[in-house]
Each structure stands twice: as structure tokens, then as C-alpha cells.
C-alpha atoms as a PDB file:
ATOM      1  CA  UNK A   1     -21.966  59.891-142.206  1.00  0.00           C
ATOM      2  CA  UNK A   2     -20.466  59.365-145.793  1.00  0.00           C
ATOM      3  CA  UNK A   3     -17.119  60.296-147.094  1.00  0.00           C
ATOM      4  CA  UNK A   4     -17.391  63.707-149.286  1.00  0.00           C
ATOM      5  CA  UNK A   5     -19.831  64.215-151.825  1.00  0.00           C
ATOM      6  CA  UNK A   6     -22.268  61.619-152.044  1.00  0.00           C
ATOM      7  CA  UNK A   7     -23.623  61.677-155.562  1.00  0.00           C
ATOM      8  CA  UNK A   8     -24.824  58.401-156.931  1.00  0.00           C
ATOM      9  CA  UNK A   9     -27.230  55.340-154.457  1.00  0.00           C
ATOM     10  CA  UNK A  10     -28.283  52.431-155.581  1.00  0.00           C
ATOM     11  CA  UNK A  11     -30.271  49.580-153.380  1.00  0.00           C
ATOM     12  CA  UNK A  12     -29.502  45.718-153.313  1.00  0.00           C
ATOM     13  CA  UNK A  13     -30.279  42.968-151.962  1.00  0.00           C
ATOM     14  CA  UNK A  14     -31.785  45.433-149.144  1.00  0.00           C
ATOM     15  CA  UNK A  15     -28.159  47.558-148.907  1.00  0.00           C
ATOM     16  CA  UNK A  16     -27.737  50.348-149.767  1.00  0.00           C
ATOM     17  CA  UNK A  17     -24.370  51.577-152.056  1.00  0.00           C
ATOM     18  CA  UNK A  18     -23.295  55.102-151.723  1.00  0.00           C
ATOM     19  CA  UNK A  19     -20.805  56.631-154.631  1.00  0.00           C
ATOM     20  CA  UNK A  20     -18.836  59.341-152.581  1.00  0.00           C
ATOM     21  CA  UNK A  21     -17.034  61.329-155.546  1.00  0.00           C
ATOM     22  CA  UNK A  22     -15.231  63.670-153.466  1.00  0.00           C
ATOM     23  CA  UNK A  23     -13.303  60.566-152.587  1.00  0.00           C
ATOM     24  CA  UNK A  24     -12.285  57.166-153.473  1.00  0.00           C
ATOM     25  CA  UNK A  25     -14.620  55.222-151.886  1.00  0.00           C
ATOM     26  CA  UNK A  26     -17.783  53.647-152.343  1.00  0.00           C
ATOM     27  CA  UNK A  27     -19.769  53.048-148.752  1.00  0.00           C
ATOM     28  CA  UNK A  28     -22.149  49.963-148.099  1.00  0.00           C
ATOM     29  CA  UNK A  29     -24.831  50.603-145.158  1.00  0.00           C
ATOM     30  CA  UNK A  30     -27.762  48.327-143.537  1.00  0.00           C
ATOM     31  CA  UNK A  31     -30.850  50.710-143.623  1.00  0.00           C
ATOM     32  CA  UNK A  32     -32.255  48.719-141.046  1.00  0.00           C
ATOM     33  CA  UNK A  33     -30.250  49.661-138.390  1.00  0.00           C
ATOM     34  CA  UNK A  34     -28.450  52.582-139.905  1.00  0.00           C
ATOM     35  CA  UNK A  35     -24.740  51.797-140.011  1.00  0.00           C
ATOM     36  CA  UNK A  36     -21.628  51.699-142.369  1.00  0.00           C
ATOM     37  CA  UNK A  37     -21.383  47.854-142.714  1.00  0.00           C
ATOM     38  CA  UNK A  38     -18.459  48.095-145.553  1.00  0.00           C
ATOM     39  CA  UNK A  39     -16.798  49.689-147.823  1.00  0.00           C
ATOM     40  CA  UNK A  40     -14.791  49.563-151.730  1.00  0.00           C
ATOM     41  CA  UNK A  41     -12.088  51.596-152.795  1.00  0.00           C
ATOM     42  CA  UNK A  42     -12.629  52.201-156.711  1.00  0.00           C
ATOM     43  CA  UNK A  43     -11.386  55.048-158.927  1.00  0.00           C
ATOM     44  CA  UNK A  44     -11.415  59.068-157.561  1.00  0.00           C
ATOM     45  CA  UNK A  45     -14.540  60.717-158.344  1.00  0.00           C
ATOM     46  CA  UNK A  46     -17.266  57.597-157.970  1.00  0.00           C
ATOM     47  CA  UNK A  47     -20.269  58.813-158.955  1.00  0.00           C
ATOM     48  CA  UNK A  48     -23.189  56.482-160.759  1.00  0.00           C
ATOM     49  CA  UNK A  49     -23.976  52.904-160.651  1.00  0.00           C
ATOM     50  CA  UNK A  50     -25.590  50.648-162.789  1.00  0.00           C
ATOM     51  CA  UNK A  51     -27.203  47.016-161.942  1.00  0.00           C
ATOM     52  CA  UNK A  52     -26.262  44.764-165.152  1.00  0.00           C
ATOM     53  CA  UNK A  53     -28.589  41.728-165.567  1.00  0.00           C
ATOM     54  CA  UNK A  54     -25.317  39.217-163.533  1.00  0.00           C
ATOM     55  CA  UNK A  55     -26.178  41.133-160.744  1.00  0.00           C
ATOM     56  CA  UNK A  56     -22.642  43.064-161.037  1.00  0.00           C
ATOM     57  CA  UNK A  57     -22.703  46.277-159.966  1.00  0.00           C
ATOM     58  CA  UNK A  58     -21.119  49.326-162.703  1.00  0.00           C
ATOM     59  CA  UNK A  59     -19.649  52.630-161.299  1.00  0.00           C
ATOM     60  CA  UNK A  60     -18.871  55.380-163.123  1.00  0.00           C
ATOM     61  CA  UNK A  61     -15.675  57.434-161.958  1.00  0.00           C
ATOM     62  CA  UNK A  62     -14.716  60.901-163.125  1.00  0.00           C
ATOM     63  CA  UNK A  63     -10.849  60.834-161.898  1.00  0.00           C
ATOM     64  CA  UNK A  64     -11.987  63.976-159.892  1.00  0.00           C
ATOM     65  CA  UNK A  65      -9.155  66.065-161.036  1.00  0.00           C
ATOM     66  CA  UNK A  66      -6.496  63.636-159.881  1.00  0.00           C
ATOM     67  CA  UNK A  67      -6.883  60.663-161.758  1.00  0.00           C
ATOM     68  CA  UNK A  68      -8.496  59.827-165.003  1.00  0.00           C
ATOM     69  CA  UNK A  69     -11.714  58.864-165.478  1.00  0.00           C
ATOM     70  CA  UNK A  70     -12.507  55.012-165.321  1.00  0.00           C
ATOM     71  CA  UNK A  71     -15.800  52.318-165.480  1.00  0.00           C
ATOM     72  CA  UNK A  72     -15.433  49.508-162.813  1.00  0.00           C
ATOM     73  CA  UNK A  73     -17.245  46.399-162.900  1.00  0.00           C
ATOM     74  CA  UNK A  74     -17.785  45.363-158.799  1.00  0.00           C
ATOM     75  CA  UNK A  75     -18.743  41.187-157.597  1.00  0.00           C
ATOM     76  CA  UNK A  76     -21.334  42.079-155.186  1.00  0.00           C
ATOM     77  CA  UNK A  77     -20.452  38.915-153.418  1.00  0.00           C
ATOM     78  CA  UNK A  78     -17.235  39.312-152.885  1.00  0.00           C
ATOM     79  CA  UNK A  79     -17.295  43.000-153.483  1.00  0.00           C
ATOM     80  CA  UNK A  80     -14.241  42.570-155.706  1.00  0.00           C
ATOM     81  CA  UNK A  81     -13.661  44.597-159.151  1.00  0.00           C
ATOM     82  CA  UNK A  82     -13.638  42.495-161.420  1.00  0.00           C
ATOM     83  CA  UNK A  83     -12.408  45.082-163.933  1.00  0.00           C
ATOM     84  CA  UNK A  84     -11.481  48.375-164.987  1.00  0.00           C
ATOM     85  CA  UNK A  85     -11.620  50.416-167.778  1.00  0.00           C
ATOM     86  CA  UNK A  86     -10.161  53.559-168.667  1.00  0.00           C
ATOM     87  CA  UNK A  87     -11.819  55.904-169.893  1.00  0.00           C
ATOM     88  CA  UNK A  88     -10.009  59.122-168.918  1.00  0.00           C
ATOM     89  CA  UNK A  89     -10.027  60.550-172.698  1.00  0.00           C
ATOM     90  CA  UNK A  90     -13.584  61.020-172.887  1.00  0.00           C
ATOM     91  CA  UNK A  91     -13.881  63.543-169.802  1.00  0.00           C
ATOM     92  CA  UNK A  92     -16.752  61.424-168.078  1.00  0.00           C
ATOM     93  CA  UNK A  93     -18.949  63.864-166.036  1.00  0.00           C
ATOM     94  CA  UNK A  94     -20.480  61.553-163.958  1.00  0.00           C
ATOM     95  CA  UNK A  95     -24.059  60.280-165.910  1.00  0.00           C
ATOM     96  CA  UNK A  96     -24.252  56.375-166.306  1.00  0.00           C
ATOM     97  CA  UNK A  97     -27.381  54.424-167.397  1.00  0.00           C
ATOM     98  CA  UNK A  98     -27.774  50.527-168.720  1.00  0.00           C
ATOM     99  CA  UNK A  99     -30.531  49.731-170.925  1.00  0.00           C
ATOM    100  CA  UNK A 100     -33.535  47.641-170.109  1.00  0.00           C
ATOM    101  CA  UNK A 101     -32.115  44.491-170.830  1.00  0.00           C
ATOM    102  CA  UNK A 102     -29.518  45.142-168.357  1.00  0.00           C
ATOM    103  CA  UNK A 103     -26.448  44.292-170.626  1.00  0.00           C
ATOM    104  CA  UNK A 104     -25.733  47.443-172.448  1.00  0.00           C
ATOM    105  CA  UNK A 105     -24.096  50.704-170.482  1.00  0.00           C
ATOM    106  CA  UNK A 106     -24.323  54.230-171.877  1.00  0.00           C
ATOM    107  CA  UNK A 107     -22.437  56.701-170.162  1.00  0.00           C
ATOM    108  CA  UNK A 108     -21.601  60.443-171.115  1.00  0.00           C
ATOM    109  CA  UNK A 109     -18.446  62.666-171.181  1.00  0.00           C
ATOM    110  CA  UNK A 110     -17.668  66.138-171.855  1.00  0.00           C
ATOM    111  CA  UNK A 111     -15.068  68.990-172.824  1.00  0.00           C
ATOM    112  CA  UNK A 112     -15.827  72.552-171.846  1.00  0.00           C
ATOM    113  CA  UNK A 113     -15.131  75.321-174.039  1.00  0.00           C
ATOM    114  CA  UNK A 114     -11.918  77.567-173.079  1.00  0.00           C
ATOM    115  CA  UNK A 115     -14.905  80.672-172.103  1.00  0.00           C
ATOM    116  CA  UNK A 116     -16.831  77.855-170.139  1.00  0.00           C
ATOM    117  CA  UNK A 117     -19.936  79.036-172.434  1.00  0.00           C
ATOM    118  CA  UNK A 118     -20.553  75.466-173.476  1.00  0.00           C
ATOM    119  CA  UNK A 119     -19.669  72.087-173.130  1.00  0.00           C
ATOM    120  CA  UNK A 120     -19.186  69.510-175.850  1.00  0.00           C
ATOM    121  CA  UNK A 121     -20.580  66.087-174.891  1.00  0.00           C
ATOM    122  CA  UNK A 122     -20.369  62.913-176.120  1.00  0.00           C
ATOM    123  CA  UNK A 123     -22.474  59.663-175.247  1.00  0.00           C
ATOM    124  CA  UNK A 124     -20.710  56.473-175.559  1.00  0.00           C
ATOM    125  CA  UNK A 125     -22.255  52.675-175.476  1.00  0.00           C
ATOM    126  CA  UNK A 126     -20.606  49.879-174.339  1.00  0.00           C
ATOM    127  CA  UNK A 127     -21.264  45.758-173.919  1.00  0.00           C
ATOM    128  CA  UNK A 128     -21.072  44.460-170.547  1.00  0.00           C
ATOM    129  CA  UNK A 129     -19.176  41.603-171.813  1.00  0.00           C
ATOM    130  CA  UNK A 130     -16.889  44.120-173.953  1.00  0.00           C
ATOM    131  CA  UNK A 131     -16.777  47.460-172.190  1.00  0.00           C
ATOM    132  CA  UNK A 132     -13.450  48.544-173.183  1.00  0.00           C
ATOM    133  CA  UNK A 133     -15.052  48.157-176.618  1.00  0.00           C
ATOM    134  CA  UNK A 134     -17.041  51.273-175.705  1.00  0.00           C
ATOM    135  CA  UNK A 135     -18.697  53.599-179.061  1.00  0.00           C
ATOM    136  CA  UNK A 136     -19.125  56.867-179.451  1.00  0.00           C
ATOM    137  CA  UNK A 137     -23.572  57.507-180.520  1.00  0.00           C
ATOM    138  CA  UNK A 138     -24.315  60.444-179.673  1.00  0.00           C
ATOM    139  CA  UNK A 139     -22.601  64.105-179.526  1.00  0.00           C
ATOM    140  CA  UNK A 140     -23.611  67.657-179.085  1.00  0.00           C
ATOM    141  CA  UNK A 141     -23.129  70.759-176.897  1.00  0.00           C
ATOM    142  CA  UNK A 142     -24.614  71.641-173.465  1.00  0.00           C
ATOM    143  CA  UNK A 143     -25.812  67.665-173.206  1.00  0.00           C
ATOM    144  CA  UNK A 144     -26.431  67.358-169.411  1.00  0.00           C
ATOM    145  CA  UNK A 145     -29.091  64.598-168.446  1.00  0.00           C
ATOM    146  CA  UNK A 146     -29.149  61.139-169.773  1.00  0.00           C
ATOM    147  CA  UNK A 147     -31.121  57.823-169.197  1.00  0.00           C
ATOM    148  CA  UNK A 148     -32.491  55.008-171.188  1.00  0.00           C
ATOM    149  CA  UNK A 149     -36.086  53.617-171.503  1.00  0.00           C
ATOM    150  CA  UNK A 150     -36.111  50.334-170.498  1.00  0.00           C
ATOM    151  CA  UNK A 151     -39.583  49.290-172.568  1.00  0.00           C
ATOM    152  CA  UNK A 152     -38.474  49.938-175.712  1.00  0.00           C
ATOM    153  CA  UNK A 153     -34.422  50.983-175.654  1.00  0.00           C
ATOM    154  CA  UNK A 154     -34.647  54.626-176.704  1.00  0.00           C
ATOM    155  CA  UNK A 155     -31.514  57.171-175.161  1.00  0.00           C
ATOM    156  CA  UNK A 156     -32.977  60.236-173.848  1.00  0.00           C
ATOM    157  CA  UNK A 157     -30.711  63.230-173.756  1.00  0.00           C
ATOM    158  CA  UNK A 158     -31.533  66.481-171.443  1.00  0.00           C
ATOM    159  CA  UNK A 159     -30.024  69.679-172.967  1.00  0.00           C
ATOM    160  CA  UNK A 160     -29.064  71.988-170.396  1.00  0.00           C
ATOM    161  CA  UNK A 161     -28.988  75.030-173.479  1.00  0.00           C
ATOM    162  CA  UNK A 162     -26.537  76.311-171.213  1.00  0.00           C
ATOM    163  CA  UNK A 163     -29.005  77.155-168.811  1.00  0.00           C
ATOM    164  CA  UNK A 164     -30.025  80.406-170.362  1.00  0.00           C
ATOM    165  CA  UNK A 165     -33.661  79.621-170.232  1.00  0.00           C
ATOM    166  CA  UNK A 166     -35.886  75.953-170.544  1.00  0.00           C
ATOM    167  CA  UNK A 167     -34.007  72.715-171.763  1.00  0.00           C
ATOM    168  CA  UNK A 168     -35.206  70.285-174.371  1.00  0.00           C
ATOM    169  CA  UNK A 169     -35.084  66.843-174.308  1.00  0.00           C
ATOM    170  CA  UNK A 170     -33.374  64.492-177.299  1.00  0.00           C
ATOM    171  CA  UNK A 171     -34.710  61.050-177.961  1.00  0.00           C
ATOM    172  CA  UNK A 172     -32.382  58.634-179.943  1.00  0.00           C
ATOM    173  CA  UNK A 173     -32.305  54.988-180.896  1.00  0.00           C
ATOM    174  CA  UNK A 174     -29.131  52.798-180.078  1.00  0.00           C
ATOM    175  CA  UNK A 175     -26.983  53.850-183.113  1.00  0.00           C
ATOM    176  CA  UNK A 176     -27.752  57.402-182.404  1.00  0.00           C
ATOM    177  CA  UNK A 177     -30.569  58.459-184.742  1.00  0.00           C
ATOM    178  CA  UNK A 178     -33.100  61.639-183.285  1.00  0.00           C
ATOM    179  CA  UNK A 179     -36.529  60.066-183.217  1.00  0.00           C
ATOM    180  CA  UNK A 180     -37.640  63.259-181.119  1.00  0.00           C
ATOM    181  CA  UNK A 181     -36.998  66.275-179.218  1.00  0.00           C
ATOM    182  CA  UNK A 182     -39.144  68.750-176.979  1.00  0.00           C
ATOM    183  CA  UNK A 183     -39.289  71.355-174.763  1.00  0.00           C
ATOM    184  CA  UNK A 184     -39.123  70.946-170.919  1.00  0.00           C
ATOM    185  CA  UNK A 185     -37.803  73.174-167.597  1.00  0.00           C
ATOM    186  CA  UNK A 186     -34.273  74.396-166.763  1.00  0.00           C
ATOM    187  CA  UNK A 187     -31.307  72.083-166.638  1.00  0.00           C
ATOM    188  CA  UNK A 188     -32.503  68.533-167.385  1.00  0.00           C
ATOM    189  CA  UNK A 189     -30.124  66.343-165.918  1.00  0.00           C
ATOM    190  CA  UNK A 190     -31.694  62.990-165.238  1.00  0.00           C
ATOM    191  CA  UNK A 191     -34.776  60.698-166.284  1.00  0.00           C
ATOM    192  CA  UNK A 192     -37.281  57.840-164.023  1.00  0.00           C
ATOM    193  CA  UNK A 193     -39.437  56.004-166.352  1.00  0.00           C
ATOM    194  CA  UNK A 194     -42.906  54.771-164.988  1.00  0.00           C
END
């Protein structure tokens, strides 16, 4: 059992790390024998993690309608944050991603429209070493997936087009220049690269 909403997993170090964003908590379990071993109390509304290359681990927190949105830096040792930053003006909905070097975090927020026909997103970049430095790259409407190429650093954007039909994809470099777009199914919200 989790606490509500399980969204975002991550393994570790053979652990597994469970971001529950109907709650507060993030829940650590031992697949090997199937039990809640610990767990961390970060931000309302955990919902993505990201591994930097310090072997810290990133979470992504929405504020869930009670609190403001946040990005939490976790010791995996001591399973400690080590800090926080706010972020609760940009709206994050929930999509984090770090780049293949494992140093650079790119996470996305949004603001929907007062008709709910669209959402204006943002993606933002920030230094692990600098987070509350974060940048604003990228911004457009109905921007739902997001995820970075590790091989050669490109930002891929899903488009959601409001799902009135297929999405496209958007492919940008770091400072936020297209490179490419096409055409793929409904509501692209996330990206594995092989």
C-alpha cells in the first residue's frame, strides 16, 4: 500500500522511491521482500524524481492545491533535504527531467485558460548547483509531455493540441531553439530514449 496517488518511481541502489502526490510523502520499499522500509515528508503534491550525477535524488512538488509548488533536493544517505526551492509562481504540473549529464533539471509549469480550453506552459532549466537560479526556455500552449535526450541534450516537448485529435512532438536545444517537430498519437505526455 502507498499513500494517495502514486505518480512518479524511481529505483536505487535496489529501492524503490514512490512520489505519492495526493499527499506529502514520499515512500521507500525493499522489492525483495515487499515492504515499506521508510519514508520522507517533502512538499504536497510529490510527483517526479530525478537522479543528478551526486547521486541526490530531485522531486518535483505541485503544492497540490494547498501549498505552492516547490523542487527538493533529497541525501539519499541520510534521506535528508538538503534544499528547497520555491517555485510556486510557475504552476508546476508535475513533469521533471535532468539531462544526460545528470547536472541540469528541466521541469515544466502551466496556467490554464479561464474556459479550461488551453493551458499555457512554460519549461524552465535549472543548475543543480544553482536551482533557485532556474530559466524560463521554452513556452507554448497545450505543452503536456517533456523529457530530455541524454546522447546529445535535445528537450523534447509533447503537445497535447488539447486533445482534439493526434499530438506533435517539439524538439529544442538548451536555449530553446525548435530543431524539429512531428506528428504522433493523442496526448503525449512522456518520453524513454533507447
Amino acid at each position: 500500500d502507498t499513500p494517495s496517488r502514486p505518480e512518479g518511481i524511481v529505483v536505487v541502489d535496489d529501492l524503490i522511491y514512490v512520489a505519492n502526490s495526493g499527499s506529502n510523502q514520499i515512500t521507500i520499499y525493499d522489492p525483495t521482500n515487499k515492504s515499506l522500509i521508510d519514508s520522507i515528508e517533502v512538499n504536497n503534491g510529490p510527483t517526479q524524481f530525478a537522479l543528478d550525477k551526486n547521486q541526490d535524488l530531485w522531486v518535483l512538488s505541485t503544492g497540490a492545491f494547498i501549498t505552492g509548488g516547490a523542487l527538493q533536493q533529497i541525501n539519499l544517505t541520510s534521506l535528508v533535504i538538503i534544499q528547497t526551492v520555491d517555485i510556486s509562481a510557475t504552476v508546476p504540473n508535475g513533469k521533471l527531467t535532468i539531462n544526460g549529464d545528470r547536472d541540469m533539471l528541466f521541469f515544466m509549469g502551466e496556467v490554464w485558460a479561464p474556459d479550461f480550453s488551453f493551458t499555457e506552459n512554460k519549461v524552465f532549466k535549472a543548475s543543480i548547483t544553482q536551482p533557485e537560479s532556474y530559466s524560463e526556455i521554452i513556452s507554448g500552449k497545450n505543452l503536456y509531455g517533456l523529457g530530455v535526450d541524454p546522447e546529445n541534450d535535445e528537450v523534447y516537448v509533447g503537445d497535447a493540441v488539447g486533445f482534439q485529435g493526434n499530438g506533435k512532438v517539439y524538439v529544442f536545444d538548451f536555449s530553446g531553439q525548435k530543431q524539429d517537430e512531428f506528428t504522433v498519437g493523442r496526448g503525449p505526455n512522456g518520453f524513454v530514449f533507447v
